[in-house]
N, C-alpha and C. Protein backbone atom coordinates (compact mmCIF):
# COMPACT_ATOMS: atom_id res chain seq x y z
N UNK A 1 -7.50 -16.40 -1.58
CA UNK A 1 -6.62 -15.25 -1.74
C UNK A 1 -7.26 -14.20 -2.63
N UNK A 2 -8.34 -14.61 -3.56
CA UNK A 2 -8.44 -13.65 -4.61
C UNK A 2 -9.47 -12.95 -4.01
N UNK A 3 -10.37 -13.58 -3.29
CA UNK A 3 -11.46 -12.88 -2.45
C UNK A 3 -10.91 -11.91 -1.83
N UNK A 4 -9.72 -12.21 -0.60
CA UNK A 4 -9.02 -11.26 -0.10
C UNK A 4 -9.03 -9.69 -0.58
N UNK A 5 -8.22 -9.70 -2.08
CA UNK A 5 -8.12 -8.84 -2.75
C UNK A 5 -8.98 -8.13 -2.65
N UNK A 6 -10.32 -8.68 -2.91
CA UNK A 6 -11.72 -7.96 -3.51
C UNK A 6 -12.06 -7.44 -2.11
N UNK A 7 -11.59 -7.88 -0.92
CA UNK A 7 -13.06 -7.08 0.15
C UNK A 7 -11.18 -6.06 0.33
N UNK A 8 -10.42 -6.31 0.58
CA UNK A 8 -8.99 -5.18 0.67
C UNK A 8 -9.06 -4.14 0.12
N UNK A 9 -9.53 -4.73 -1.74
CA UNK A 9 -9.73 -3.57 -2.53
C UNK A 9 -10.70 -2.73 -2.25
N UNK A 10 -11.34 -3.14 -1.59
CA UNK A 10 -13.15 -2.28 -1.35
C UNK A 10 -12.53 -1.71 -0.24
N UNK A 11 -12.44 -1.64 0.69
CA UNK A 11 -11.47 -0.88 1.69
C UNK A 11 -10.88 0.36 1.46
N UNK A 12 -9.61 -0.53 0.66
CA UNK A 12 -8.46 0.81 0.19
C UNK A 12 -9.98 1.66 -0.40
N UNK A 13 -10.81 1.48 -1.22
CA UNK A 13 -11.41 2.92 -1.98
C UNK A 13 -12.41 2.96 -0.75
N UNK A 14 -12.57 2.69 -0.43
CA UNK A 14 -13.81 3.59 0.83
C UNK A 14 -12.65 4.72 1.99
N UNK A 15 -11.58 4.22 1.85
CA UNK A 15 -10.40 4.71 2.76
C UNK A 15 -10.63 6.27 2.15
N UNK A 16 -9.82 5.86 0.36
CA UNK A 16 -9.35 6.66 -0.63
C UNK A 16 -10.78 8.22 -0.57
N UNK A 17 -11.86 7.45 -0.60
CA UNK A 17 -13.07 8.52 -0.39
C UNK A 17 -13.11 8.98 0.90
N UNK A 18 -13.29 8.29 2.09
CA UNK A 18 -13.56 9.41 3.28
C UNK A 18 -12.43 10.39 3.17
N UNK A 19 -10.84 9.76 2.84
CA UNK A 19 -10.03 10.90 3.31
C UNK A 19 -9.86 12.04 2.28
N UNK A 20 -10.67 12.04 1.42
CA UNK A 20 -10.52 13.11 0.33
C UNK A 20 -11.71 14.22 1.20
N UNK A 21 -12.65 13.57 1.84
CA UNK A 21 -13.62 14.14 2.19
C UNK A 21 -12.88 14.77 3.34
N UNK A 22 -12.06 14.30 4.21
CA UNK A 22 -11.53 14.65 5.68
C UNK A 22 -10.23 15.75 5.41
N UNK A 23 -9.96 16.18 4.32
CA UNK A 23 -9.30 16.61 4.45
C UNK A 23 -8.90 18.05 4.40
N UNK A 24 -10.42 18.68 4.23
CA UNK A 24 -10.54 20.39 4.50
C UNK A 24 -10.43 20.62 5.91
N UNK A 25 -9.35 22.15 5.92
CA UNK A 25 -9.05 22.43 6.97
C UNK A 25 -7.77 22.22 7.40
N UNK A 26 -7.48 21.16 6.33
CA UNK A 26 -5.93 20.72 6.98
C UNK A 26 -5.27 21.94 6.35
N UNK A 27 -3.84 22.13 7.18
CA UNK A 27 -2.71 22.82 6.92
C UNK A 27 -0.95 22.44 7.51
N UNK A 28 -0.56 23.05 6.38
CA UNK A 28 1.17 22.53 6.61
C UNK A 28 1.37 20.61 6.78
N UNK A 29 1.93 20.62 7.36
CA UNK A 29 2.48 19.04 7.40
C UNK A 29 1.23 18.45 7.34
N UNK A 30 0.29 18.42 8.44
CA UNK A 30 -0.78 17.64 8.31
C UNK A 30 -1.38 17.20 6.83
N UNK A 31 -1.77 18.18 6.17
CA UNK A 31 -2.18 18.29 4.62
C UNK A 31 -1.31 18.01 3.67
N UNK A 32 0.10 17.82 3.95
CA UNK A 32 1.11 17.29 3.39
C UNK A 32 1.10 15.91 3.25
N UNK A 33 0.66 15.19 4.18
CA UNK A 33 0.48 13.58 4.67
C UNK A 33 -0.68 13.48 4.38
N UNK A 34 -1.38 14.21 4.10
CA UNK A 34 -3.01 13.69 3.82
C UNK A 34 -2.97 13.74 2.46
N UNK A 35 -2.19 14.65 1.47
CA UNK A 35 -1.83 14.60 0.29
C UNK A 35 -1.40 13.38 -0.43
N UNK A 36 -0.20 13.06 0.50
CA UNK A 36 0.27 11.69 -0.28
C UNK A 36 -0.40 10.67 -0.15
N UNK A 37 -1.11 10.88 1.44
CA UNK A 37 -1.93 9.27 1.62
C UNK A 37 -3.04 9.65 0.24
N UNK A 38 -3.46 10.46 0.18
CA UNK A 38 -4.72 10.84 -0.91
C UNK A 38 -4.09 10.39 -2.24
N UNK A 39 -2.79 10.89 -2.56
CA UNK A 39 -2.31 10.10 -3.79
C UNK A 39 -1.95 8.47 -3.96
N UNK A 40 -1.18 7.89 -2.63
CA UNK A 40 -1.18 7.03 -2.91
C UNK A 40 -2.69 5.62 -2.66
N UNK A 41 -3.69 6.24 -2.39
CA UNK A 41 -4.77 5.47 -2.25
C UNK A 41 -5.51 5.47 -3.74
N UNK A 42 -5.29 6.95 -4.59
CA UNK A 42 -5.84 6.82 -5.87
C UNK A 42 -4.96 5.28 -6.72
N UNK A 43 -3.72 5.55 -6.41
CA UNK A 43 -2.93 4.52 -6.98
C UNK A 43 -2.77 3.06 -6.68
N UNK A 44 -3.76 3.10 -5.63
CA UNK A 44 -4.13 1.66 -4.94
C UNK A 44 -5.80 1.38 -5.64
N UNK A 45 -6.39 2.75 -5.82
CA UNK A 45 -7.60 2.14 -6.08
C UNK A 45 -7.51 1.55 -8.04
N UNK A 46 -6.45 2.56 -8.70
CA UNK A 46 -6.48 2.05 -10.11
C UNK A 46 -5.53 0.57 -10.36
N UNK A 47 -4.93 0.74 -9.48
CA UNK A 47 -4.06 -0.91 -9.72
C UNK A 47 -5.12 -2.48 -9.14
N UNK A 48 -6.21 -1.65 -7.89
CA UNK A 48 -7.12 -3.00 -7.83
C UNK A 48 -7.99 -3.20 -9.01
N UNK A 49 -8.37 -1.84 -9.35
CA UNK A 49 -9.14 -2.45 -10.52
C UNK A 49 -8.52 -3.11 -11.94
N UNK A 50 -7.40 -2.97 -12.12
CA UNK A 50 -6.24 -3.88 -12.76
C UNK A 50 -5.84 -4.90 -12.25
N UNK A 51 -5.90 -5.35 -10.92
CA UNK A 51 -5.90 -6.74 -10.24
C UNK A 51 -6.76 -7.82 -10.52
N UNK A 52 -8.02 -7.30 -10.38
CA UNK A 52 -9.05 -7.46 -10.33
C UNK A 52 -10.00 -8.31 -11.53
N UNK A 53 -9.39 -7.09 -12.86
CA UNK A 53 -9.57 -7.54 -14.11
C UNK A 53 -10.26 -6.47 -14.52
N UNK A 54 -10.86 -5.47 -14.08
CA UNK A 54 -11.59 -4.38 -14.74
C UNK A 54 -11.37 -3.93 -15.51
N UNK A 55 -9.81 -2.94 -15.37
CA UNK A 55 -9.54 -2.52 -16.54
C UNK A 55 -8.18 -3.47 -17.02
N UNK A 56 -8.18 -3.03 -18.33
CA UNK A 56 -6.26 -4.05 -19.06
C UNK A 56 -5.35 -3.66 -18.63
N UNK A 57 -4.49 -4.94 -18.39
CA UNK A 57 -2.95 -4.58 -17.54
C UNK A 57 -2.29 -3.63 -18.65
N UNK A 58 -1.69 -2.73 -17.60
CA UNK A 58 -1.20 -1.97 -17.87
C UNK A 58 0.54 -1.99 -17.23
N UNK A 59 1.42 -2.49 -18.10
CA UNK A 59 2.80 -2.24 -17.02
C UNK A 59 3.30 -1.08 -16.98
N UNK A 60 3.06 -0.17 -17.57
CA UNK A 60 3.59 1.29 -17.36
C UNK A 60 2.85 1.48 -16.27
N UNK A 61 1.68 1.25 -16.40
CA UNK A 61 0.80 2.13 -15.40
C UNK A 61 1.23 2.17 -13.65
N UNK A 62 1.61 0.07 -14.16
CA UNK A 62 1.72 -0.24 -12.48
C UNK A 62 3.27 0.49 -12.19
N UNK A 63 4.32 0.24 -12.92
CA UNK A 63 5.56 1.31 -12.73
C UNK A 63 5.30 2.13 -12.48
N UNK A 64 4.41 3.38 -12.66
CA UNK A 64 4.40 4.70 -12.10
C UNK A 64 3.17 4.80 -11.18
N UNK A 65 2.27 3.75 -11.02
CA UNK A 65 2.11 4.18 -9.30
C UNK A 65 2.67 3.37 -8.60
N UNK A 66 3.27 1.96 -9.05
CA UNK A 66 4.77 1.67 -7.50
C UNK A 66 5.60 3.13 -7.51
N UNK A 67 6.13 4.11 -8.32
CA UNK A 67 6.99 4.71 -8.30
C UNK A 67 6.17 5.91 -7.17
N UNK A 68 5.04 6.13 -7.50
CA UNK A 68 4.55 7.08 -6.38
C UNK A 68 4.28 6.72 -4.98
N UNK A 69 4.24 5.51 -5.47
CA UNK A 69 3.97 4.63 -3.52
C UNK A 69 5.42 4.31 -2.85
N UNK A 70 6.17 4.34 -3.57
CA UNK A 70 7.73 3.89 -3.55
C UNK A 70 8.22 5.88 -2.55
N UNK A 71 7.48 6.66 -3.57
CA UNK A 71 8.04 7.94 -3.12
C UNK A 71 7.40 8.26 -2.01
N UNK A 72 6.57 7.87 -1.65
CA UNK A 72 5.47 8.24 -0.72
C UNK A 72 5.86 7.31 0.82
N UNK A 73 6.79 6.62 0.73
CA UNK A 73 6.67 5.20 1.50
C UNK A 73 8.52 5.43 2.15
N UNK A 74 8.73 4.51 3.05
CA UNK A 74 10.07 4.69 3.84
C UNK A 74 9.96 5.91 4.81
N UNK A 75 11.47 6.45 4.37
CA UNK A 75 12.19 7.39 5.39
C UNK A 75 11.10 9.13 4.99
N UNK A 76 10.38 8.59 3.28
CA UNK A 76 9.75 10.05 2.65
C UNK A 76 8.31 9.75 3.87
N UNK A 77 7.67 8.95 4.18
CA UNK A 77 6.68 8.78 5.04
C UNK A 77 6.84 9.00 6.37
N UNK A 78 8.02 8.41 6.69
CA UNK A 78 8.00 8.90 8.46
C UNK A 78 8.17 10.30 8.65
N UNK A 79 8.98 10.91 7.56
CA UNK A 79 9.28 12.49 7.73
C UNK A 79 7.54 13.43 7.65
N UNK A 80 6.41 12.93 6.93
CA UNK A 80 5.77 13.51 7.56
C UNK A 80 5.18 12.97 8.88
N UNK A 81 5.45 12.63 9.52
CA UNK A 81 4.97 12.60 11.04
C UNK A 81 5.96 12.82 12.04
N UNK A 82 6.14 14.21 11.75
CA UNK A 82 7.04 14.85 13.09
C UNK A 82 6.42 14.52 14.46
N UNK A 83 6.92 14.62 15.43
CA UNK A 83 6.49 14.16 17.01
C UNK A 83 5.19 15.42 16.87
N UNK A 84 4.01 14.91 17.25
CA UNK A 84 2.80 15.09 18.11
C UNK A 84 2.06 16.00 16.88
N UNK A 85 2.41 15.58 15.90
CA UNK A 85 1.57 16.43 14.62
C UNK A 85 0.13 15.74 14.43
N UNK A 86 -0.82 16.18 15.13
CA UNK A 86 -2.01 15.16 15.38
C UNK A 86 -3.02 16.22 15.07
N UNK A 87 -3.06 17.85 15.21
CA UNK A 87 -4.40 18.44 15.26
C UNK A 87 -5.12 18.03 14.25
N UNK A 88 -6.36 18.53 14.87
CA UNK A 88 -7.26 18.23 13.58
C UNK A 88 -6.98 19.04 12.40
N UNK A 89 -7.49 18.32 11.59
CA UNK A 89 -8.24 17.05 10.81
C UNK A 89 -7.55 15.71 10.66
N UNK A 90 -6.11 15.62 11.56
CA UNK A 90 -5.32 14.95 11.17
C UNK A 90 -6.15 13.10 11.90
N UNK A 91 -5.75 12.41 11.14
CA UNK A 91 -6.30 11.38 11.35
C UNK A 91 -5.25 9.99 12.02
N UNK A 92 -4.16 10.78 12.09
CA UNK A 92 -2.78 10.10 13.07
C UNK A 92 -3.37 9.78 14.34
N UNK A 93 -3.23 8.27 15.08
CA UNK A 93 -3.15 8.04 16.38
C UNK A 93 -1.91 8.27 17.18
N UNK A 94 -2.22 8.78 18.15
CA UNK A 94 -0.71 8.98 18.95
C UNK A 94 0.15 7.84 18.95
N UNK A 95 -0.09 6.76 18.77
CA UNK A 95 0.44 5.50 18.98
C UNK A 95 1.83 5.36 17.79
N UNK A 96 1.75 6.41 16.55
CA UNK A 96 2.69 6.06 16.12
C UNK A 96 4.10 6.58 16.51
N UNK A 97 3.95 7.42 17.59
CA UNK A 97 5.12 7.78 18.07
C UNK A 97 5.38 6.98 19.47
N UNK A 98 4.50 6.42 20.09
CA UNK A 98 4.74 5.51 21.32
C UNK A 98 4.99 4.31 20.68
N UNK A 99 4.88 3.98 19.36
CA UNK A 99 5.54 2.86 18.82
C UNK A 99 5.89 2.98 17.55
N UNK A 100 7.45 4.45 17.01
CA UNK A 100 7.87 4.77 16.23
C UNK A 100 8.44 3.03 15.40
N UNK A 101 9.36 2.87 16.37
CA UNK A 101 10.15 1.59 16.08
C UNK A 101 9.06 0.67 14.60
N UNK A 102 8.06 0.13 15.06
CA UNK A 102 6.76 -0.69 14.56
C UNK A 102 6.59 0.21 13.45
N UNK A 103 6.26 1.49 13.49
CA UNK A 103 5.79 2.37 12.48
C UNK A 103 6.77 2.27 11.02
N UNK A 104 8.24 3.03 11.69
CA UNK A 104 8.84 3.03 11.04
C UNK A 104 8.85 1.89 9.72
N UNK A 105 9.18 0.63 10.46
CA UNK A 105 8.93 -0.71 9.90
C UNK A 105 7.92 -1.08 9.16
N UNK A 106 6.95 -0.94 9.11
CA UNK A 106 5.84 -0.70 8.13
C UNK A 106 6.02 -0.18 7.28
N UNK A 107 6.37 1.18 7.45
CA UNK A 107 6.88 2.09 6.60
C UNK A 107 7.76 1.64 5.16
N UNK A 108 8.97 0.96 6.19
CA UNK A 108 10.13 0.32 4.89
C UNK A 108 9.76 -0.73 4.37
N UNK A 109 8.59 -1.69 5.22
CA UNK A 109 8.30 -2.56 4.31
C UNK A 109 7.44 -2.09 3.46
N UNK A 110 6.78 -1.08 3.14
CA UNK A 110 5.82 -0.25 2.07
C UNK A 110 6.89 0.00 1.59
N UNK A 111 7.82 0.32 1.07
CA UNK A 111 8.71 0.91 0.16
C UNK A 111 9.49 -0.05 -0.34
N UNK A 112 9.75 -1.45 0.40
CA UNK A 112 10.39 -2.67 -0.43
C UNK A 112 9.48 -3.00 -1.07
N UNK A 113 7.89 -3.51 -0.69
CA UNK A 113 6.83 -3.77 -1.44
C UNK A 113 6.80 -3.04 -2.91
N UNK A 114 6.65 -1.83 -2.34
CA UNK A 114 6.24 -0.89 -3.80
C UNK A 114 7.00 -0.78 -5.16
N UNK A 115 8.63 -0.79 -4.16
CA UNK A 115 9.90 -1.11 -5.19
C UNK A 115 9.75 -2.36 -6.02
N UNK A 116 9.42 -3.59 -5.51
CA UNK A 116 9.33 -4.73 -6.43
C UNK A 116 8.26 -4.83 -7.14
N UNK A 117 7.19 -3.94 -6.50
CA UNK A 117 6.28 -3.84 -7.44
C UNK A 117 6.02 -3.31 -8.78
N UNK A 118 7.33 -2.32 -8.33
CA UNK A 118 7.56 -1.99 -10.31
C UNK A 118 8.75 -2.13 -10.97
N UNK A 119 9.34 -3.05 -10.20
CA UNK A 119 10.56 -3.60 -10.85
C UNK A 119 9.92 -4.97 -11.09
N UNK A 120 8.31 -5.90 -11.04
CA UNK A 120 7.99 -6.84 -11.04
C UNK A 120 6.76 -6.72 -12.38
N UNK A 121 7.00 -5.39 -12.91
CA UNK A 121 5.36 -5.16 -13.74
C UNK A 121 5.38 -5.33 -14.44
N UNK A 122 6.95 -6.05 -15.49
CA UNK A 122 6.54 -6.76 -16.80
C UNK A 122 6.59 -8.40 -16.72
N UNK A 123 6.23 -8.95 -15.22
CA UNK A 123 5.85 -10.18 -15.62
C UNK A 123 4.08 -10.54 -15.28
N UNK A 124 3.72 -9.12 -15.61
CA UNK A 124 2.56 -9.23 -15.65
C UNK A 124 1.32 -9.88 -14.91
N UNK A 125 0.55 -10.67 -15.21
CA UNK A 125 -0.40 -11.09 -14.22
C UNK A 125 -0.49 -12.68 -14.41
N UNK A 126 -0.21 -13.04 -13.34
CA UNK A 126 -0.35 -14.47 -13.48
C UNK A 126 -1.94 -15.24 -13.86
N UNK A 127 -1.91 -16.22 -13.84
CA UNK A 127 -3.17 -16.93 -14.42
C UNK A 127 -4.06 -17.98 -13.05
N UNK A 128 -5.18 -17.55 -12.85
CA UNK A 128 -5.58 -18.35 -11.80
C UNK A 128 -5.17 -20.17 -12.16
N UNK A 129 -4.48 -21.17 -10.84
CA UNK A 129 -4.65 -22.01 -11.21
C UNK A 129 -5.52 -22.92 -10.95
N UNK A 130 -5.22 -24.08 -11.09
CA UNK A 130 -6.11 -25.16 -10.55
C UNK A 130 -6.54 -24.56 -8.71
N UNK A 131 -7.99 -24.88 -8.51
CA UNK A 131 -8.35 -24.31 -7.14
C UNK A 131 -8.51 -23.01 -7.03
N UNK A 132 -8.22 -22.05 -8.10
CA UNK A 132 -8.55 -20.69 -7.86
C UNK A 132 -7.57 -20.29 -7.27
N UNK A 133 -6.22 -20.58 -7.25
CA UNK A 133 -4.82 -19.68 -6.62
C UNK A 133 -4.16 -19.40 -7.36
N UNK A 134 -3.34 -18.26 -7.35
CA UNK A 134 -2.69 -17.61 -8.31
C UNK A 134 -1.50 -17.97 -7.84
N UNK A 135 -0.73 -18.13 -8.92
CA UNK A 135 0.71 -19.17 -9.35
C UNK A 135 1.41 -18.62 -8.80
N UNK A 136 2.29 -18.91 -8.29
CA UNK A 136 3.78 -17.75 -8.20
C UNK A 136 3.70 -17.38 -6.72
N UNK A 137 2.05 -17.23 -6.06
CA UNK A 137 2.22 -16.65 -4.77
C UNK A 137 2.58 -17.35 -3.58
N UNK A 138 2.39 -18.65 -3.59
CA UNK A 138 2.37 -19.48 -2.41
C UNK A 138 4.01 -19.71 -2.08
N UNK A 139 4.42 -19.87 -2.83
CA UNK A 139 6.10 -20.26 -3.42
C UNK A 139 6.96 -19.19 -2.48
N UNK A 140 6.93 -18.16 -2.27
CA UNK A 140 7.58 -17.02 -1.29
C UNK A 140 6.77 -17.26 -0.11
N UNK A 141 5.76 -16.95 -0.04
CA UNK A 141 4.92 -16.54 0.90
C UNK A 141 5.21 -17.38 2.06
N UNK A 142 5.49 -18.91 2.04
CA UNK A 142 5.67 -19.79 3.48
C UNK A 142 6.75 -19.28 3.79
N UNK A 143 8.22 -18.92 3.41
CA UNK A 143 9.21 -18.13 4.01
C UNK A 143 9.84 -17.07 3.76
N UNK A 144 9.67 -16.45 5.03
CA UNK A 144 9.46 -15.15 5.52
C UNK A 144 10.55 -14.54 5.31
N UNK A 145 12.10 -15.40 5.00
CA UNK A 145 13.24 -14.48 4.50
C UNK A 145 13.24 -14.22 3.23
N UNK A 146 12.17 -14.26 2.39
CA UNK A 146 12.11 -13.99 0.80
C UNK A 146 11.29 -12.71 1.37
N UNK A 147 10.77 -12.64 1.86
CA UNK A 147 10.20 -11.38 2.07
C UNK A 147 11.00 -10.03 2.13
N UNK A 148 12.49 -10.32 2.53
CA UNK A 148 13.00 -9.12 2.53
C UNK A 148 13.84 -9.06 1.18
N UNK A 149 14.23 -10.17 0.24
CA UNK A 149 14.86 -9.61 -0.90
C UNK A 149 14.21 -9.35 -1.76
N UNK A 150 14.89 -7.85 -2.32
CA UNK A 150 13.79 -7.10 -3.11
C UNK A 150 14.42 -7.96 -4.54
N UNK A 151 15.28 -8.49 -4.79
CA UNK A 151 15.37 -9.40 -6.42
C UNK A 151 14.53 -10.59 -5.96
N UNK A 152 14.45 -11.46 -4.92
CA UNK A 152 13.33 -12.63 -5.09
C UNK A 152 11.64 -12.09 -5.37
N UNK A 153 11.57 -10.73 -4.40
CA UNK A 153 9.80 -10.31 -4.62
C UNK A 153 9.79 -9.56 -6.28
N UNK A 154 10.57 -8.90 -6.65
CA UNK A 154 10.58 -9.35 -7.85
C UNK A 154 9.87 -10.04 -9.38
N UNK A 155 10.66 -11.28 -8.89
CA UNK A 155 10.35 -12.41 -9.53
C UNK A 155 8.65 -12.97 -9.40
N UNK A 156 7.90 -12.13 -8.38
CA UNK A 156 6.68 -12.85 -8.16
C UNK A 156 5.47 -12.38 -9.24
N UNK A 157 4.43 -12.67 -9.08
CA UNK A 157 3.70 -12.09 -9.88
C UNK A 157 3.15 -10.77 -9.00
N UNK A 158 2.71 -10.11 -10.26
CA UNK A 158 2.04 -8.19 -10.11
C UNK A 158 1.23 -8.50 -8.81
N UNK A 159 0.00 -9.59 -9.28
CA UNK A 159 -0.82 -9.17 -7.94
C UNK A 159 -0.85 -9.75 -6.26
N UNK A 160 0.45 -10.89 -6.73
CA UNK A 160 1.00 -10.94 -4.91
C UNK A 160 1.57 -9.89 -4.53
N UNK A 161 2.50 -9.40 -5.32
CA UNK A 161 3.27 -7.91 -4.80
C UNK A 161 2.37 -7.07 -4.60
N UNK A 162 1.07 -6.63 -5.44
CA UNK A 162 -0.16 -5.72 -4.99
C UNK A 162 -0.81 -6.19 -3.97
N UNK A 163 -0.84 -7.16 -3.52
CA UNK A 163 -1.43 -7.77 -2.24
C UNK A 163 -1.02 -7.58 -1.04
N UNK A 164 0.66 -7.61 -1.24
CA UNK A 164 1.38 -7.55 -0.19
C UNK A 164 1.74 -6.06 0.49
N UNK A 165 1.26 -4.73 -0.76
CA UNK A 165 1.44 -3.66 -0.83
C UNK A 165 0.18 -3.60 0.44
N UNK A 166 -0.91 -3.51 -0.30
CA UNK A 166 -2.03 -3.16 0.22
C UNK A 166 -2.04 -3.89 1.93
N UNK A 167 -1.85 -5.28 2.04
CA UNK A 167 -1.78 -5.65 3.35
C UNK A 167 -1.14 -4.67 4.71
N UNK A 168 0.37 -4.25 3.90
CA UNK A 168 0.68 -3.21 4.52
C UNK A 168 0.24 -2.13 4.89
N UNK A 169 -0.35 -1.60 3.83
CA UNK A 169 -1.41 -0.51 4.01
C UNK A 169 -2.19 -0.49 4.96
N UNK A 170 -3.16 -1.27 5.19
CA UNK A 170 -4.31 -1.74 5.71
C UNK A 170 -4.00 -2.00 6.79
N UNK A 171 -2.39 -2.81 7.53
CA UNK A 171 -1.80 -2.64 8.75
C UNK A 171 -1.62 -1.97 8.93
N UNK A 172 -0.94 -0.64 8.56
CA UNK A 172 -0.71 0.42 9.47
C UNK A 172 -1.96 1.49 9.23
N UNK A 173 -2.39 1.54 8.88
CA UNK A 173 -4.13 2.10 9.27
C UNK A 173 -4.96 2.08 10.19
N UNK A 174 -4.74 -0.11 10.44
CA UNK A 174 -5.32 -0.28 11.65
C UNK A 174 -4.75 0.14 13.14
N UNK A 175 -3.58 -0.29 12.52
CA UNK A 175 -2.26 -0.14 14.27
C UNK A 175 -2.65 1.69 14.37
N UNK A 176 -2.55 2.89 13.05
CA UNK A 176 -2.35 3.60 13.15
C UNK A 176 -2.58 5.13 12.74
N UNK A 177 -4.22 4.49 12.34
CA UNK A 177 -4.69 5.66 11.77
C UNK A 177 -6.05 5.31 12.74
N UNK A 178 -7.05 6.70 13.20
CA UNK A 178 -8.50 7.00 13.55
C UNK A 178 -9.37 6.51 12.59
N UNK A 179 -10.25 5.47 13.09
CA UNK A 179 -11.07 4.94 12.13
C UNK A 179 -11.90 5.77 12.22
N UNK A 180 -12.56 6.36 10.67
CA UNK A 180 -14.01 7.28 10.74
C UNK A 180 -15.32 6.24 11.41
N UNK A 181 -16.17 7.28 12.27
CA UNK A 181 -17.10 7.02 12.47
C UNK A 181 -18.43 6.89 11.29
């Protein structure tokens, strides 16, 4: 699992860099959505390196970027992708409107994620255990109806909830963003 993190985390910031690079030229909505994805990837790249161990936990810190991924995420995310808002530079596949339903859903699960993620940031970081797994995560994770209460995810530790953030991420990217060449 912790490996996971590390090649996820390397991801989210290679993401976080091309699209800072991709994003001249944009205008109106498009650049609106490239904005937040641009903010909320900075806030993915400083919480891995707090996952990680780089820099010291910080629970304020992780509260106010769940709070920006929280704002960035749900019903505030689907609203930027009005039907067929694709010109360039935009990096939207058509697919998220031939499969709004799926999208959407991603969507809210990024915003339950993010929510427990900073309603979860003063129990801080758990401790690798025996075998190299981190405590707290396995315990939700086999069932799938803890997944939707936001008081059980909660209770988990910082970096399953950052895990579970980013997974999301990283799914709807694949289902739904243009991979750079």
């Amino acid at each position: 699992m912790k490996l996971s993190v590390f090649f996820l985390s390397g991801a989210l910031v290679v993401s976080g860099v091309a699209a800072a690079v991709a994003h001249g030229g944009a205008t109106g909505i498009v650049k609106e959505r490239m904005d937040a994805m641009g903010a909320m990837g900075k806030v993915m790249k400083s919480l891995s390196a707090m996952m990680r161990g780089e820099t010291e936990y910080d629970a304020s810190a992780v509260r106010n970027g769940a709070e920006i991924l929280q704002s960035h995420s749900g019903e505030a995310l689907t609203k930027q992708f009005p039907e067929g808002s694709i010109e360039v530079p935009s990096e939207a596949k058509p697919e998220i409107w031939s499969n709004w339903e799926e999208f959407s859903s991603i969507s809210g699960q990024l915003e339950l994620f993010a929510t427990a993620l900073g309603e979860a940031a003063d129990n801080g970081l758990s401790k690798p255990a025996a075998g190299g797994t981190m405590m707290g995560q396995g315990t939700m994770m086999g069932d799938p109806s803890h997944m939707q209460d936001p008081e059980l995810l909660a209770q988990m530790p910082v970096q399953g909830l950052f895990n579970m953030t980013a997974q999301t991420c990283s799914a709807c990217h694949t289902k739904f963003r243009i991979e750079k060449k």
